[in-house]
N, C-alpha and C. Protein backbone atom coordinates (compact mmCIF):
# COMPACT_ATOMS: atom_id res chain seq x y z
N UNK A 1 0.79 -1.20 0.00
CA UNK A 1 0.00 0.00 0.00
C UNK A 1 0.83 1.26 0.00
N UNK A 2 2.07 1.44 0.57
CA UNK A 2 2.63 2.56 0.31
C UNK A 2 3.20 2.49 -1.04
N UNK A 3 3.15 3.48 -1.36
CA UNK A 3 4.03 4.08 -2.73
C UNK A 3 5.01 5.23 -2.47
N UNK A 4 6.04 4.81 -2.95
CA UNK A 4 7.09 6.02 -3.29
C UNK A 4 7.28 6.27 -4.96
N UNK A 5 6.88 7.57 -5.32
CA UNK A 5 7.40 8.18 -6.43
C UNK A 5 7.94 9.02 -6.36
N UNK A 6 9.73 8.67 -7.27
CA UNK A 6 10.62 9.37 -7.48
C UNK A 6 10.55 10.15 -8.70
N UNK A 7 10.50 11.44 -8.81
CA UNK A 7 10.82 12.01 -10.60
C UNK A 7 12.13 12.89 -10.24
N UNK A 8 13.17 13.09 -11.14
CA UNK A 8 14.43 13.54 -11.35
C UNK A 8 14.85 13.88 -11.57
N UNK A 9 15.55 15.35 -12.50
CA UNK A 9 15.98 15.12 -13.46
C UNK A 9 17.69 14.27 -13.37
N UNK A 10 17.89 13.55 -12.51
CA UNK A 10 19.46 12.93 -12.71
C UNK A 10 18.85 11.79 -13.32
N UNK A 11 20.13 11.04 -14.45
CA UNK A 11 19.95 10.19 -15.44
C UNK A 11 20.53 8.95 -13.97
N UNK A 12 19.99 7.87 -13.96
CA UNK A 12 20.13 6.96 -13.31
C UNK A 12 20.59 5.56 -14.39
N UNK A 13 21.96 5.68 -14.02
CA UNK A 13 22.58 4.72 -15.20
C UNK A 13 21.90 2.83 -14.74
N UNK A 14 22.08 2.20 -16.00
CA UNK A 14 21.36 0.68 -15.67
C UNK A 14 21.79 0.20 -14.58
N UNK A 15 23.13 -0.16 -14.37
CA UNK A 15 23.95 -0.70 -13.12
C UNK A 15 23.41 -0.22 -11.76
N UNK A 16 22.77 1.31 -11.89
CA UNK A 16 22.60 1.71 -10.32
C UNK A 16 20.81 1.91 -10.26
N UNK A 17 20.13 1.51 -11.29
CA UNK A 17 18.62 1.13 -10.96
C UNK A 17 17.95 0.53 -9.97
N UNK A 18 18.59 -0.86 -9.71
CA UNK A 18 18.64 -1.74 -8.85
C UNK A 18 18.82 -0.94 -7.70
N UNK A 19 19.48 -0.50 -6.90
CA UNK A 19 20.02 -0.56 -6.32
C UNK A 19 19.05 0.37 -6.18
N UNK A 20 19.21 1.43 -6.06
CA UNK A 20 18.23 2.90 -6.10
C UNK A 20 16.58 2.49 -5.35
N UNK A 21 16.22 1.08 -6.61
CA UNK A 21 14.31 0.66 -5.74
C UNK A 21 14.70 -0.02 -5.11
N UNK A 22 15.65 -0.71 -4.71
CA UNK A 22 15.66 -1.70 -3.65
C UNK A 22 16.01 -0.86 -2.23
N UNK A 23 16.84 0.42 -2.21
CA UNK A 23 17.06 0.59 -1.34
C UNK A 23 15.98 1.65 -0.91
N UNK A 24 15.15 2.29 -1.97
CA UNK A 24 14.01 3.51 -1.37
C UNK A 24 12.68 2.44 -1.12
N UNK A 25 12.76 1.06 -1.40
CA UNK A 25 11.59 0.02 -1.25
C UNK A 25 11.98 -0.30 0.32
N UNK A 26 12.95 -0.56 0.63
CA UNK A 26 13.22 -1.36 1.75
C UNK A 26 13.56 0.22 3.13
N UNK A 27 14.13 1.00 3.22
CA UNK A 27 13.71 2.27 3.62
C UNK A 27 12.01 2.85 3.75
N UNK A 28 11.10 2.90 2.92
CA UNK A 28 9.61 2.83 2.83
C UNK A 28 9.13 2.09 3.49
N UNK A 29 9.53 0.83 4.01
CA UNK A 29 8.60 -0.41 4.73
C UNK A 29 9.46 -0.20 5.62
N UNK A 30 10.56 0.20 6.42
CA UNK A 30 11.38 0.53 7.70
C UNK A 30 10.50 1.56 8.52
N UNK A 31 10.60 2.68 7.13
CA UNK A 31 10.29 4.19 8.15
C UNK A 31 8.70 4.07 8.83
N UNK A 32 7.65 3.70 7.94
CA UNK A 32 6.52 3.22 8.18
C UNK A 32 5.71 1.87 8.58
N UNK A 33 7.05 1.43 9.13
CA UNK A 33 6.61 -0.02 9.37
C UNK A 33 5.79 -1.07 9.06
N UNK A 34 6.06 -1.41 7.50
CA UNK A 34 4.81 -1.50 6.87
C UNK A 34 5.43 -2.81 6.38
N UNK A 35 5.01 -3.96 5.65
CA UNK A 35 5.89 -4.99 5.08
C UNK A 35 6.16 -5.00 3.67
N UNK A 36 7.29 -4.69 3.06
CA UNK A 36 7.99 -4.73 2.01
C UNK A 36 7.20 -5.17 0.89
N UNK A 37 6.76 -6.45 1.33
CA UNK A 37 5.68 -7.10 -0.18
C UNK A 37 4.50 -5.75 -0.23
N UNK A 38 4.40 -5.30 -0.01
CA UNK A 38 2.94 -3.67 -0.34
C UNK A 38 3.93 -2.70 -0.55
N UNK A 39 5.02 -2.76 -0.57
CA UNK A 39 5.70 -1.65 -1.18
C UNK A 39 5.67 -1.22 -2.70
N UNK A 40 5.84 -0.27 -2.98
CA UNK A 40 5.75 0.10 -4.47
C UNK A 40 6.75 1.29 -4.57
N UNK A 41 7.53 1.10 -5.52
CA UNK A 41 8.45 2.19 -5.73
C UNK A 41 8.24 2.63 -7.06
N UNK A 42 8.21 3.70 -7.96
CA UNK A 42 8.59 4.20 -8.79
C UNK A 42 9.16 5.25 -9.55
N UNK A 43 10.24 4.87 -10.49
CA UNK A 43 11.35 5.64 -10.37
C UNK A 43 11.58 6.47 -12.23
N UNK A 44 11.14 7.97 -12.04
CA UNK A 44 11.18 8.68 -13.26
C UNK A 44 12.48 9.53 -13.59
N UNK A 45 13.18 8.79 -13.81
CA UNK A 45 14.34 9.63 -13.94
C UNK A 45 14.75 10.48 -15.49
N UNK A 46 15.52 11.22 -15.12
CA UNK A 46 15.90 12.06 -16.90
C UNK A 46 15.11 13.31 -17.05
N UNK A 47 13.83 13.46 -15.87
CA UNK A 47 13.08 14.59 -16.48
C UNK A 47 13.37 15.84 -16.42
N UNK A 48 12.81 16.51 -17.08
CA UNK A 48 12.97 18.04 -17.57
C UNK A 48 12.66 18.47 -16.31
N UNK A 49 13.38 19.28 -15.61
CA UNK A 49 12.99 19.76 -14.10
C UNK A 49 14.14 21.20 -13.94
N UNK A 50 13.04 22.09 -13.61
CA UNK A 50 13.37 23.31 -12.81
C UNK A 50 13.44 23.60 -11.18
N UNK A 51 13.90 24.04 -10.29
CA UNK A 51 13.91 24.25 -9.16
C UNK A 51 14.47 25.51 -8.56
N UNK A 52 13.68 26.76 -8.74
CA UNK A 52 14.47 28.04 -8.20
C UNK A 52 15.52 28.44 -9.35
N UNK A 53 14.62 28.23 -10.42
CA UNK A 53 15.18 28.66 -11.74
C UNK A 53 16.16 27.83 -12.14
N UNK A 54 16.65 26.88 -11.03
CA UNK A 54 18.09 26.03 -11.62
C UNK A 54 17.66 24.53 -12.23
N UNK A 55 18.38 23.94 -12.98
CA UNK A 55 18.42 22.40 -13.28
C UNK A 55 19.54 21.79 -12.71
N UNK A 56 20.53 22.31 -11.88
CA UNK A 56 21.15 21.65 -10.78
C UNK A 56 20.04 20.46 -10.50
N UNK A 57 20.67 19.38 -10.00
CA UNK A 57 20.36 18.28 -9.37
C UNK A 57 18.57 18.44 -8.27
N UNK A 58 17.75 17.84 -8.52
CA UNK A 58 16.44 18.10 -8.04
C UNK A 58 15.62 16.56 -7.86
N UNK A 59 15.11 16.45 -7.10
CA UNK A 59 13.94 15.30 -7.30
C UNK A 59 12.77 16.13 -6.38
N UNK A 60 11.31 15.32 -6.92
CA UNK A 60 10.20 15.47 -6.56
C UNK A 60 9.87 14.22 -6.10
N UNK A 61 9.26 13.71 -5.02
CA UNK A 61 8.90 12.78 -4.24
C UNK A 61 7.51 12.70 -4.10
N UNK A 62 6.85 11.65 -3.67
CA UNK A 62 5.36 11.77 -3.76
C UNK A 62 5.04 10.20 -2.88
N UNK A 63 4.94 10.50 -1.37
CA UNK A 63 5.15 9.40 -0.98
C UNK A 63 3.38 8.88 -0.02
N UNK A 64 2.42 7.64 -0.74
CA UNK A 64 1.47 7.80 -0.20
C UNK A 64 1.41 6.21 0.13
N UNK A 65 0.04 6.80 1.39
CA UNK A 65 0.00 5.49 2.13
C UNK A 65 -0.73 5.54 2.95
N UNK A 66 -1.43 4.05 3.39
CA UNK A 66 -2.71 4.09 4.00
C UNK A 66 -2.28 4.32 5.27
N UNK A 67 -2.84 5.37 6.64
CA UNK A 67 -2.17 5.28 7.67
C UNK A 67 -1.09 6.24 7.83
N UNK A 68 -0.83 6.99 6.91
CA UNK A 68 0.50 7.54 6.85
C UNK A 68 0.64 8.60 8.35
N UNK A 69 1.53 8.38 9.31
CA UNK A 69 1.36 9.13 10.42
C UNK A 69 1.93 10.55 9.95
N UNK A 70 1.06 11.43 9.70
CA UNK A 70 0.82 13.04 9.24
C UNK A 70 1.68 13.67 10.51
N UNK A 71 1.26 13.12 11.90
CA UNK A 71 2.38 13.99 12.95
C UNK A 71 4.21 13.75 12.82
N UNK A 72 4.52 12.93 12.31
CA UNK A 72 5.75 12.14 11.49
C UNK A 72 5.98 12.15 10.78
N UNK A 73 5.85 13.69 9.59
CA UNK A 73 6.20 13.78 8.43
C UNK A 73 7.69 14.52 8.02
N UNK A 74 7.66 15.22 9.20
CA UNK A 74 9.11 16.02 9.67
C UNK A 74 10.13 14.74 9.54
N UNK A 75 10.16 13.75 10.33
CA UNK A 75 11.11 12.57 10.11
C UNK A 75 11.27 12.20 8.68
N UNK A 76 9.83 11.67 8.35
CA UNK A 76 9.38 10.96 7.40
C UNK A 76 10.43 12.09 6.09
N UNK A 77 10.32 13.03 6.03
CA UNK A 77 11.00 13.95 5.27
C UNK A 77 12.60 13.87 5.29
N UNK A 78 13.13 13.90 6.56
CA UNK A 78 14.75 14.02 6.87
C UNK A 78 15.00 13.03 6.39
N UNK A 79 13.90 11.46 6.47
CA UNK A 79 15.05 10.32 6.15
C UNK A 79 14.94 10.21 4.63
N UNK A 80 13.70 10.81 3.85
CA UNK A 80 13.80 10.77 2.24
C UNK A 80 15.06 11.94 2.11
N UNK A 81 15.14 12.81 2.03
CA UNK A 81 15.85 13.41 1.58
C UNK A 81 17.40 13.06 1.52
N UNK A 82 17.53 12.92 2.55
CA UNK A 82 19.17 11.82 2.80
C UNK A 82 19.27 10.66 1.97
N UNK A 83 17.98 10.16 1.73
CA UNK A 83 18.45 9.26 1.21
C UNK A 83 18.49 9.39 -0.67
N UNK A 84 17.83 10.68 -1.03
CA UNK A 84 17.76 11.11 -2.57
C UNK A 84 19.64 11.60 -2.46
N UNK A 85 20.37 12.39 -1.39
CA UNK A 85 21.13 12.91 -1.36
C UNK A 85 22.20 11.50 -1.46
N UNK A 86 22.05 10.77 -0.69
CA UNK A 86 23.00 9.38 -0.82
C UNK A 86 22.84 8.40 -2.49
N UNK A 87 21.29 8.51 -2.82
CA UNK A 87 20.88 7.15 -4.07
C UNK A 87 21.66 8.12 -5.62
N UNK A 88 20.80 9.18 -5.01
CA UNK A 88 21.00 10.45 -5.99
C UNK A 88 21.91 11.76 -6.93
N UNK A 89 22.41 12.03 -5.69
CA UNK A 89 23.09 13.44 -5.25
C UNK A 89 22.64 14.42 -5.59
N UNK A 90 20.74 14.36 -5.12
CA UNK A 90 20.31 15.25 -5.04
C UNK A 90 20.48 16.54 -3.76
N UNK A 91 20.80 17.31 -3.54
CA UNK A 91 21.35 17.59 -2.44
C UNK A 91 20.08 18.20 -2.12
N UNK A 92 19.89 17.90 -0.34
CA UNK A 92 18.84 17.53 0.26
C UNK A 92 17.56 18.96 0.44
N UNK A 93 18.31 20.05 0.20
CA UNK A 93 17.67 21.21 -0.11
C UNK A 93 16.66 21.13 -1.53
N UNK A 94 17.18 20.33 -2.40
CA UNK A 94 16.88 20.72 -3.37
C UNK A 94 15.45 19.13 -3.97
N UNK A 95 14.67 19.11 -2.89
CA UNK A 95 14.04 17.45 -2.69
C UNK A 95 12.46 18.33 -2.06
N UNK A 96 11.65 18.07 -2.53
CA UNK A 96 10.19 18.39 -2.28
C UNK A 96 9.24 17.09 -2.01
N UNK A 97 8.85 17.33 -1.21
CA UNK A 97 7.97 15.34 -1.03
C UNK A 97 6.08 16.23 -0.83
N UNK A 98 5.63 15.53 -1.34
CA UNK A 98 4.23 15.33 -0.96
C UNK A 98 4.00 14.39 -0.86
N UNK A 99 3.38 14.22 0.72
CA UNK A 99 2.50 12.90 1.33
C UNK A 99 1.35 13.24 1.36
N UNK A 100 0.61 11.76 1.49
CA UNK A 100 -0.75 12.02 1.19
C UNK A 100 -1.27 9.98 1.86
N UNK A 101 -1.99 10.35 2.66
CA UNK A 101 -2.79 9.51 3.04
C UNK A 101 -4.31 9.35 3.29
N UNK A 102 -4.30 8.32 1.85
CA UNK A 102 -5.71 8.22 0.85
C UNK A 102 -6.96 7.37 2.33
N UNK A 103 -7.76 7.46 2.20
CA UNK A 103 -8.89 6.30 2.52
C UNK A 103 -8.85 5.35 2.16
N UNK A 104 -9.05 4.36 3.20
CA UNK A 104 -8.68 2.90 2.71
C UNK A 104 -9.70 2.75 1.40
N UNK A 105 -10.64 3.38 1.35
CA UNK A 105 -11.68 2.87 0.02
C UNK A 105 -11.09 3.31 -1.04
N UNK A 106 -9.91 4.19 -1.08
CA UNK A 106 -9.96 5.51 -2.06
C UNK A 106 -8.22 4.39 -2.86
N UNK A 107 -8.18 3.29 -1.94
CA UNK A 107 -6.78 2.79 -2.77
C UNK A 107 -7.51 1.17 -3.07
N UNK A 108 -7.10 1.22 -4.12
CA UNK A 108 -7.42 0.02 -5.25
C UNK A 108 -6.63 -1.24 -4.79
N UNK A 109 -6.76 -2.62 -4.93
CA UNK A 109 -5.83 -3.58 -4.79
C UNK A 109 -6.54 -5.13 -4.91
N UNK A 110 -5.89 -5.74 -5.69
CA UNK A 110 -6.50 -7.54 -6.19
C UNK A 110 -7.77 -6.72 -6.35
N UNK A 111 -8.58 -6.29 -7.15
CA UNK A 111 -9.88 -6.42 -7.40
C UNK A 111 -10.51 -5.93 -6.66
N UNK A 112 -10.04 -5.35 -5.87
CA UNK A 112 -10.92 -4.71 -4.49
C UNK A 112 -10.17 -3.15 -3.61
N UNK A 113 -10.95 -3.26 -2.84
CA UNK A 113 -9.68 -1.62 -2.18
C UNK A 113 -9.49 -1.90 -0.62
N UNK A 114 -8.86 -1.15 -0.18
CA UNK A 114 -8.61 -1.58 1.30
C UNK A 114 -9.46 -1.44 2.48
């Protein structure tokens, strides 16, 4: 049930793909204690992106989930960003996240919603 979406503009070469969803998949089911198999990562890299007029290094984040503790977004924020700054080198200023925690009716899954 959680999702992380990454968009970028850094080109994320083949060799370090892997590595990149496995480690923002397994981080996602840590921070929110959630189990790994409902994880969902997805990762848009290459895009056309502005930030304070610059194309210096940037990602946009978009991290949702049923439950998402809203008083824990301050954390929930420090540990994405570190970790765009470590997968990435997006440097951590330059990282915007919107969370959003849907209604269990409002998320889809096997044929049914939660």
């Amino acid at each position: 049930m959680p999702l992380l979406h990454i968009t970028t503009n850094q080109r994320v070469q083949d060799d370090h793909r892997e590595t990149v969803l496995k480690k923002a998949s397994a981080q996602v089911a840590e921070m929110l204690s959630k189990p790994e198999s409902y994880v969902m990562v997805v990762l848009d890299d290459g895009t056309d992106m502005l930030f304070a007029g610059s194309d210096e290094p940037v990602a946009y984040l978009e991290l949702k989930s049923l439950g998402l503790p809203e008083d824990d977004t301050s954390r929930l924020s420090l540990t994405l960003c570190n970790l765009m700054n470590e997968l990435l080198g997006v440097p951590v200023e330059r990282v915007y996240i919107e969370f959003a925690g849907p209604a269990r009716h409002l998320w889809g899954w096997n044929q049914g919603t939660f």
